[in-house]
Protein backbone atom coordinates (compact mmCIF):
# COMPACT_ATOMS: atom_id res chain seq x y z
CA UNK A 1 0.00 0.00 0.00
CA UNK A 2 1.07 3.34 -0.78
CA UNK A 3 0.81 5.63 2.37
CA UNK A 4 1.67 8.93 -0.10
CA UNK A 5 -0.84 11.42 1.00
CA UNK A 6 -1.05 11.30 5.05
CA UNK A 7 0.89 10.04 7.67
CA UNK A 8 0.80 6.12 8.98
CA UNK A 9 0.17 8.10 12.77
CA UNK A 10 -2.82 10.01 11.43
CA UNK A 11 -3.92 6.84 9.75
CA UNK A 12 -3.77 4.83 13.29
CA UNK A 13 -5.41 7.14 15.40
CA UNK A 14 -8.51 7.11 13.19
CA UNK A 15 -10.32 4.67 15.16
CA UNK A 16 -13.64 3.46 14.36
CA UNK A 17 -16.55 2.32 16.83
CA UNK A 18 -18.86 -0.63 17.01
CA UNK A 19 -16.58 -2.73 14.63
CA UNK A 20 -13.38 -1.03 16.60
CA UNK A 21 -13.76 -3.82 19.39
CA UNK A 22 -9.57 -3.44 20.09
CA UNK A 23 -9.29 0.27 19.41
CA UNK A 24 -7.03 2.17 20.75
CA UNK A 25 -6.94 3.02 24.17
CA UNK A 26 -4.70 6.20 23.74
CA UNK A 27 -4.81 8.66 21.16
CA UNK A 28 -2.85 12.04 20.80
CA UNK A 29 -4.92 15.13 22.49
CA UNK A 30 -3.68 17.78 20.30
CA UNK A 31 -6.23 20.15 18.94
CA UNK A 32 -3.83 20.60 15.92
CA UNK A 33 -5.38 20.10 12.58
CA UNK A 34 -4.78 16.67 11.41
CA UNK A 35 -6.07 14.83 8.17
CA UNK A 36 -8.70 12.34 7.39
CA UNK A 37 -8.72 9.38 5.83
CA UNK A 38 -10.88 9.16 2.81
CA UNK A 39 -10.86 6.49 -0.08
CA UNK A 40 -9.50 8.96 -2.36
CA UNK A 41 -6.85 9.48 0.01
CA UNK A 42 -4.75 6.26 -0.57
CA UNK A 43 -3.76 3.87 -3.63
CA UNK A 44 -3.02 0.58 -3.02
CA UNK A 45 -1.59 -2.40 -5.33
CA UNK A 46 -3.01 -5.15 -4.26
CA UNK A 47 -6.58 -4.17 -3.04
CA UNK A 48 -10.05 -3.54 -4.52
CA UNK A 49 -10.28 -0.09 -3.43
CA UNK A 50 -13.98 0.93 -2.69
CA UNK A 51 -13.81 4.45 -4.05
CA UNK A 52 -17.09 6.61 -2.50
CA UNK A 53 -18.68 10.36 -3.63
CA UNK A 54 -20.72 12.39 -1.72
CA UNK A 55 -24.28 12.50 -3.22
CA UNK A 56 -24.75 15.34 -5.95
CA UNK A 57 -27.25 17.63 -3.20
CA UNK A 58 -25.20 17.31 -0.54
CA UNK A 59 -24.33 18.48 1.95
CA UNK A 60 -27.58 20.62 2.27
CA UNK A 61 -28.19 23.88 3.27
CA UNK A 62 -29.47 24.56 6.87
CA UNK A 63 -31.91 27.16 7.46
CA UNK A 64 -31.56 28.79 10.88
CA UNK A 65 -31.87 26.87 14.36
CA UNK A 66 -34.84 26.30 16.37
CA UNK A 67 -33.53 27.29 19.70
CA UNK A 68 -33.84 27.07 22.34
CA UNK A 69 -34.03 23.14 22.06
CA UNK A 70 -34.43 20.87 24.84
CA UNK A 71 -33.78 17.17 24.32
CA UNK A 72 -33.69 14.06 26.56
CA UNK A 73 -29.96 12.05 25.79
CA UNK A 74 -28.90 8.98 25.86
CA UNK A 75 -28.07 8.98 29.53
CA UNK A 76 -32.06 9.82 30.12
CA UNK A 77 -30.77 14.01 30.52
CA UNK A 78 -32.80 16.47 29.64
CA UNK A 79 -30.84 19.02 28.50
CA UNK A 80 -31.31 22.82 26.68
CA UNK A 81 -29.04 23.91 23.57
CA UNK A 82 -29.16 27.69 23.26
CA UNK A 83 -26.41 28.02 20.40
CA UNK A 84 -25.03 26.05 17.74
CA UNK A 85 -22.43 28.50 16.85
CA UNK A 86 -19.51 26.03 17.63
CA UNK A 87 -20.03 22.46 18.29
CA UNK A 88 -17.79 19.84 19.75
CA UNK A 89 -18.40 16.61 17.43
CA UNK A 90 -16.96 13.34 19.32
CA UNK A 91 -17.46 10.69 16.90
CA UNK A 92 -16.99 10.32 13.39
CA UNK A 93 -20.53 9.55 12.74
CA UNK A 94 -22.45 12.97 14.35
CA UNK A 95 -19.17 15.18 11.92
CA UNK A 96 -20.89 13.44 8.82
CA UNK A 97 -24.38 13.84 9.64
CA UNK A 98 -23.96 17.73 10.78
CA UNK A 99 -21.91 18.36 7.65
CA UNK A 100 -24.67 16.52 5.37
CA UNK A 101 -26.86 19.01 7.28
CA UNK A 102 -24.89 21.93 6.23
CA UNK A 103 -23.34 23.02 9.60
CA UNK A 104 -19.87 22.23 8.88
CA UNK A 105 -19.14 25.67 9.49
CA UNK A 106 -20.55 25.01 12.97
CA UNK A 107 -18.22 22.32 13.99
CA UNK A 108 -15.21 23.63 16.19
CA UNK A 109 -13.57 20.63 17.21
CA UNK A 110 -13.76 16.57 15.86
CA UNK A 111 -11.86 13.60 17.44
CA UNK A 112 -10.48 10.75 15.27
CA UNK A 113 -13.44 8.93 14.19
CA UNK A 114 -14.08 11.32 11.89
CA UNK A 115 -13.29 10.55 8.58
CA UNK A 116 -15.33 11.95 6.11
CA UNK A 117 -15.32 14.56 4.60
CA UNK A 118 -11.99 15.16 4.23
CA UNK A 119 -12.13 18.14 2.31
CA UNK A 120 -13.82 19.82 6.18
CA UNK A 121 -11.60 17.72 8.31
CA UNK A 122 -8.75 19.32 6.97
CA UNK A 123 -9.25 22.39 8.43
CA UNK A 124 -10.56 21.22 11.84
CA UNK A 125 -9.02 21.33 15.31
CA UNK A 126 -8.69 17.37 15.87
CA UNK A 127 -8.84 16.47 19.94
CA UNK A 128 -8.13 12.67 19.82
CA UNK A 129 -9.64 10.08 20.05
CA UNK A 130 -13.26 9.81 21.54
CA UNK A 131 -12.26 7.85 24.39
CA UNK A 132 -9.27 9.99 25.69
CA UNK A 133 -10.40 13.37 25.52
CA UNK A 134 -8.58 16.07 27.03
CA UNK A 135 -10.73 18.71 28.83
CA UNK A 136 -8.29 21.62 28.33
CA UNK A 137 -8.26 20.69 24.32
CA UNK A 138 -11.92 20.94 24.12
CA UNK A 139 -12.56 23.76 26.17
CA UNK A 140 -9.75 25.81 23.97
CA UNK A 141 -12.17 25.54 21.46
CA UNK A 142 -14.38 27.25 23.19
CA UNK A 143 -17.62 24.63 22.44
CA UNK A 144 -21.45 26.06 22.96
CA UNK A 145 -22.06 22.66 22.38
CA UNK A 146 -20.92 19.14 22.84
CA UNK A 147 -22.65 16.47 21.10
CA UNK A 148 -20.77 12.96 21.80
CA UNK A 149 -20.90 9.40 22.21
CA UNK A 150 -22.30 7.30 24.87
CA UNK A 151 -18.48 6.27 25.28
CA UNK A 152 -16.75 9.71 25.21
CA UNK A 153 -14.55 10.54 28.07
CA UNK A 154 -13.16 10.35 30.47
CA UNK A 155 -15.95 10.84 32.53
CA UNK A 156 -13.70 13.77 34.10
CA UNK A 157 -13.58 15.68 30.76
CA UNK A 158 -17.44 15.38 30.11
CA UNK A 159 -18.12 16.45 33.70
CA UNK A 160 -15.67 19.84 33.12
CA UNK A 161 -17.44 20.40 29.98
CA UNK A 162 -20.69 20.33 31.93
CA UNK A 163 -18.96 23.09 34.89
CA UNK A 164 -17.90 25.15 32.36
CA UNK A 165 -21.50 25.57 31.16
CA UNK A 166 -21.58 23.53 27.55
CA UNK A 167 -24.35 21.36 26.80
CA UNK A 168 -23.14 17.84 26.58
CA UNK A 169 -25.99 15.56 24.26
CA UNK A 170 -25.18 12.34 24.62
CA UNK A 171 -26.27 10.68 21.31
CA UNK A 172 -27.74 7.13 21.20
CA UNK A 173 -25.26 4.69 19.82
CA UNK A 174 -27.49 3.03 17.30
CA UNK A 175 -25.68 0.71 15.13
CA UNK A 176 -26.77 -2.80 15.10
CA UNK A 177 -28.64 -4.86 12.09
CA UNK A 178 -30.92 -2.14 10.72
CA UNK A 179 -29.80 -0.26 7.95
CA UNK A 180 -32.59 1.97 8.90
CA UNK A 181 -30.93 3.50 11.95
CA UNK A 182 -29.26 5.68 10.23
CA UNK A 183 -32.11 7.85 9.67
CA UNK A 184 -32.78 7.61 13.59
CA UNK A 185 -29.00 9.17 14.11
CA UNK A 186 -29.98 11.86 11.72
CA UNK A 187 -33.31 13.05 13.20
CA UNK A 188 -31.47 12.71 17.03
CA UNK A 189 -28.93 14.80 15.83
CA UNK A 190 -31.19 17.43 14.23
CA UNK A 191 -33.55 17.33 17.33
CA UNK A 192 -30.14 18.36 19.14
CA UNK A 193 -29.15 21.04 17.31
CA UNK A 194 -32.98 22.61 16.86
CA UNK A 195 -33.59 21.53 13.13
CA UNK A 196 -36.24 18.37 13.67
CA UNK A 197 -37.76 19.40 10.56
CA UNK A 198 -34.57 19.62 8.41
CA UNK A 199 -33.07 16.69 9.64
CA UNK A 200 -36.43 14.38 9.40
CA UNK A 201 -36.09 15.69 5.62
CA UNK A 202 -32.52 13.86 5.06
CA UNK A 203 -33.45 11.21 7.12
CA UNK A 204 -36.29 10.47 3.71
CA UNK A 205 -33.55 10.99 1.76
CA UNK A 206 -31.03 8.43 3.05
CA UNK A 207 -34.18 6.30 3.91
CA UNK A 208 -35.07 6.21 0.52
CA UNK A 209 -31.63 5.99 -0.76
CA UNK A 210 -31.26 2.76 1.66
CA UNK A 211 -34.17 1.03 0.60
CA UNK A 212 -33.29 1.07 -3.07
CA UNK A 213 -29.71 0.24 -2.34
CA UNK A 214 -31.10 -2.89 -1.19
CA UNK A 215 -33.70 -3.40 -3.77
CA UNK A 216 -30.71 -2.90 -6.92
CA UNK A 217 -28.23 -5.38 -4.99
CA UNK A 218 -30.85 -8.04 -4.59
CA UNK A 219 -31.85 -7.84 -8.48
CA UNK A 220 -28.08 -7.46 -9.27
CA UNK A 221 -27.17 -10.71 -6.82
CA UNK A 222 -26.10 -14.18 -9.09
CA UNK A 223 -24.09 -15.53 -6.17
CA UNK A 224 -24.03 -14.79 -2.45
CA UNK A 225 -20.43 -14.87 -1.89
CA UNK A 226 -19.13 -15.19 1.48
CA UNK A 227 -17.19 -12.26 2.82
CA UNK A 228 -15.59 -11.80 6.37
CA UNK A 229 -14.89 -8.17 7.94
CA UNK A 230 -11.71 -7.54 9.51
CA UNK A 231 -10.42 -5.39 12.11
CA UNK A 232 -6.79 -5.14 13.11
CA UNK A 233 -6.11 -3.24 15.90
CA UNK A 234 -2.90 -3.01 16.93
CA UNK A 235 -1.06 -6.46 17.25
CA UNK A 236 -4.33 -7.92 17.17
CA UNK A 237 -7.26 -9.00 14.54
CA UNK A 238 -10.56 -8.93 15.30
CA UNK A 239 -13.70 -10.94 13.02
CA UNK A 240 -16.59 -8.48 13.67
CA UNK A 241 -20.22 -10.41 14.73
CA UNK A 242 -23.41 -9.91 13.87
CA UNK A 243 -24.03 -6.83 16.00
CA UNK A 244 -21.95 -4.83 13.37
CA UNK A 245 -23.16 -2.57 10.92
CA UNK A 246 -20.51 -3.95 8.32
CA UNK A 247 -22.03 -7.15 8.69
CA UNK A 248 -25.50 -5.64 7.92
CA UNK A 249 -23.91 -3.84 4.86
CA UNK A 250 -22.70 -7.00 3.53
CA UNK A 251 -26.25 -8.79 3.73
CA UNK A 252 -27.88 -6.35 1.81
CA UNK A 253 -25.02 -6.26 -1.00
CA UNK A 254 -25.92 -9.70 -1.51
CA UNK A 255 -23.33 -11.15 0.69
CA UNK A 256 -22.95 -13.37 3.29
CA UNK A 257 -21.00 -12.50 6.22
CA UNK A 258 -18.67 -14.92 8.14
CA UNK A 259 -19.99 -13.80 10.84
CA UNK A 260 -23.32 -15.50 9.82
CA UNK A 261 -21.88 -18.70 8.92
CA UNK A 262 -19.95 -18.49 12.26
CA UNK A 263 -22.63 -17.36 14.21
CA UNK A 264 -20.64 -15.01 15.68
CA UNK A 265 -22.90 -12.54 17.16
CA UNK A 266 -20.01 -10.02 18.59
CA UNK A 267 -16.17 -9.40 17.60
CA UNK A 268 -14.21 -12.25 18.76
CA UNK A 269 -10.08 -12.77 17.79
CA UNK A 270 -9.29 -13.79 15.05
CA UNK A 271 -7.63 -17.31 14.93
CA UNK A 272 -6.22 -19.12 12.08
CA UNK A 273 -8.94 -21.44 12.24
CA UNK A 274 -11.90 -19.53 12.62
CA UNK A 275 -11.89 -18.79 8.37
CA UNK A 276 -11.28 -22.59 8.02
CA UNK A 277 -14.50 -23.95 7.44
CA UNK A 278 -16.42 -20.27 5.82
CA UNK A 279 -13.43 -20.04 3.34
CA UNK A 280 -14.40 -16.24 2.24
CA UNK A 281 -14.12 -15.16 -1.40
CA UNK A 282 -13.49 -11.43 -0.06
CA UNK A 283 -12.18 -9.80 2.57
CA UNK A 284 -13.30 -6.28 3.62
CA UNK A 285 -11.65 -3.86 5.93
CA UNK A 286 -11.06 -0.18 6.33
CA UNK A 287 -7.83 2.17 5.50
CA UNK A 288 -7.13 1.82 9.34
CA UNK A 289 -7.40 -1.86 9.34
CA UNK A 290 -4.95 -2.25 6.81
CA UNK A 291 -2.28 0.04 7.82
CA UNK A 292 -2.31 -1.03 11.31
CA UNK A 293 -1.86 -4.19 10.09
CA UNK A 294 1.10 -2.96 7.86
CA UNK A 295 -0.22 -2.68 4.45
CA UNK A 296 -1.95 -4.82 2.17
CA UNK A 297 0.26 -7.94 2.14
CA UNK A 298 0.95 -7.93 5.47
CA UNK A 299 -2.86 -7.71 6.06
CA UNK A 300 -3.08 -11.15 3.17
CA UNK A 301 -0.23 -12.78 5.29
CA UNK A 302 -1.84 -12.70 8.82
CA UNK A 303 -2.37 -16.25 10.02
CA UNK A 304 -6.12 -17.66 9.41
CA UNK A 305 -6.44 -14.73 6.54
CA UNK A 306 -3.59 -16.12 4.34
CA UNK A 307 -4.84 -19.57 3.78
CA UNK A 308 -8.67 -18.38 2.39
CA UNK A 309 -9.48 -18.30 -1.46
CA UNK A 310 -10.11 -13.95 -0.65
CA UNK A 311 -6.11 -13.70 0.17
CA UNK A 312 -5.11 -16.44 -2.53
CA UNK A 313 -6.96 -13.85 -5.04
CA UNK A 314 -6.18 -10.83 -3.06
CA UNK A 315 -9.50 -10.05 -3.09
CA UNK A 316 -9.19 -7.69 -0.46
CA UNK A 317 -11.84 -4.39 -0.67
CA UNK A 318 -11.21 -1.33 1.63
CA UNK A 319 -13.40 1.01 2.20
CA UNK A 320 -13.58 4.72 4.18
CA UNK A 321 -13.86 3.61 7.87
CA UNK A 322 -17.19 5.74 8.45
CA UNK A 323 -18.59 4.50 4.85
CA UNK A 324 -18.43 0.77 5.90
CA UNK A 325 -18.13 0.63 9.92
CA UNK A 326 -21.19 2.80 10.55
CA UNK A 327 -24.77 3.65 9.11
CA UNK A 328 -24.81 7.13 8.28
CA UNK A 329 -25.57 9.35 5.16
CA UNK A 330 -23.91 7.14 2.88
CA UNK A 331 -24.86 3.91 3.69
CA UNK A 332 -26.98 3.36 0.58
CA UNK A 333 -23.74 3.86 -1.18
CA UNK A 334 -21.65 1.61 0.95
CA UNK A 335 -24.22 -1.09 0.14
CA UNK A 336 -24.12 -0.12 -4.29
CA UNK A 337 -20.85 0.08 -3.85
CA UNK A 338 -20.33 -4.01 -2.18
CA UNK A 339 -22.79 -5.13 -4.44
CA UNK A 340 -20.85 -4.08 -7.26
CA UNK A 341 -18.04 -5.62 -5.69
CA UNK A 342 -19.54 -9.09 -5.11
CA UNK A 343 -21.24 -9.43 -8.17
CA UNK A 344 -18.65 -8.22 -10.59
């Protein structure tokens, strides 16, 4: 793999979530800009890259707020946004719905789940990963509003957040087996920010976009070939289970996960016989999977991958980490994009 355009450290610290089962437990805290990793960002050799495009309207443009709005979090909070003017985003899914909104001008500060766009990122204060937040980073920033993940902390830097009078919104992790959650995300997010109305309109859109996704990959479908998600994280691999949203993906392409065949209904190590008996035709992972495991034949040669029909054809596909790991705005594309994959 050719790392040309960005740095193997920026590359590493972009950690995903549900399919991130070993991510890492320490990221830099800088609120330096950093880049993102896109699937324009990177050629490889060996790999069926899985290029992706933003869809032709988007992102949209967002009339003005409804505030003040009062919402009830994850954590069961009720709790009042009065300004919008500069948000903290802590995971890589809320960035990508608020820019599809059209308040990427309101986002002051990401963390390193975000990965798309990467034309925004570049310009954004970056302050680590999600998990290992530092409170004098965020606050910096000077955030009117904090809008985060159920796992964002430490629980320190939330509660100084909340002392120095910014709205933390805890925002439901969703992900799971319904492609359709990603228009949930969408409409929590816009409740948050005091555009229901707006945000229930791009939740039809990717809705709609979902659902005939789906409908072109099952016409398209010949063969259901077996593929098998993989997530290295540091020096180990992890084969995601049922409860990810890459397995999902990979149904509806026409595909059937390992996961499936394993019943493997969470992320479990990777062993060299656990790919024995499923023998995948492809292997998918993410531009973080594959440099963390050292590039694209280091990724073939890991024991258990090397010996399957995907590695003997290097029929390896990499995708954006927040196109494949996560439904969002894009997900009907993630699915087009694997059913062209599978079927071609």
């Amino acid at each position: 793999m050719i790392l040309s355009s960005l740095s193997l450290a920026a590359l590493i610290s972009a950690c995903g979530k549900t399919d991130d089962p070993g991510a890492a437990k320490t990221a830099a805290t800088t609120t330096a800009p950093v880049a993102a990793v896109t699937s324009t960002s990177l050629v490889t050799s060996t790999s069926l890259v899985a290029t992706t495009t933003t869809a032709p309207t988007w992102p949209l443009t967002a009339p003005a707020a409804k505030l003040p709005a009062t919402v009830t979090d994850a954590n069961g909070a009720s709790v009042t946004v009065t300004s919008i003017d500069r948000i903290a985003s802590l995971q890589g899914d809320i960035t990508e719905i608020l820019w599809t909104l059209g308040l990427g001008d309101k986002i002051a500060v990401v963390d390193t789940t975000a990965t798309y766009p990467d034309s925004m990122l570049k310009s954004k204060p970056n302050a680590g990963f999600f998990r290992t937040l530092s409170a004098e980073g965020l606050l910096a920033q000077k955030p009117t509003l904090a809008l985060v993940h159920p796992g964002a902390g430490p629980a320190a830097v939330i509660d100084a957040l909340k002392a120095a009078g910014v709205p933390v919104v805890v925002i439901p992790e969703l992900n799971g087996t319904d492609l359709l959650e990603a228009s949930k995300k969408i409409k929590l997010v816009g409740d948050a920010v005091g555009l229901s109305d707006h945000a229930a309109k791009l939740a039809a859109q990717v809705e709609a976009d979902i659902n005939s996704a789906v409908a072109e990959a099952k016409a398209a479908a010949t063969t259901s070939p077996v593929a098998a998600y993989i997530v290295p994280r540091g020096t180990q691999v992890f084969l995601t289970g049922l409860d990810s949203p890459s397995n999902a993906i990979i149904a509806a392409a026409g595909g059937t996960s390992a996961a499936k065949l394993l019943n493997l209904k969470t992320a479990a190590a990777l062993t060299p016989e656990s790919l024995i008996g499923v023998q995948p035709a492809f292997l998918v992972s993410t531009f973080t999977g594959v440099a963390q495991a050292g590039g694209d034949a280091a990724f073939l040669a890991i024991a258990g991958i090397a010996e399957t029909p995907a590695a003997k054809s290097k029929k390896l596909l990499v995708f954006d980490d927040s196109l494949i790991q996560q439904f969002g705005p894009r997900t009907g594309q993630a699915v087009r994009q694997l059913s062209a994959k599978f079927q071609g």
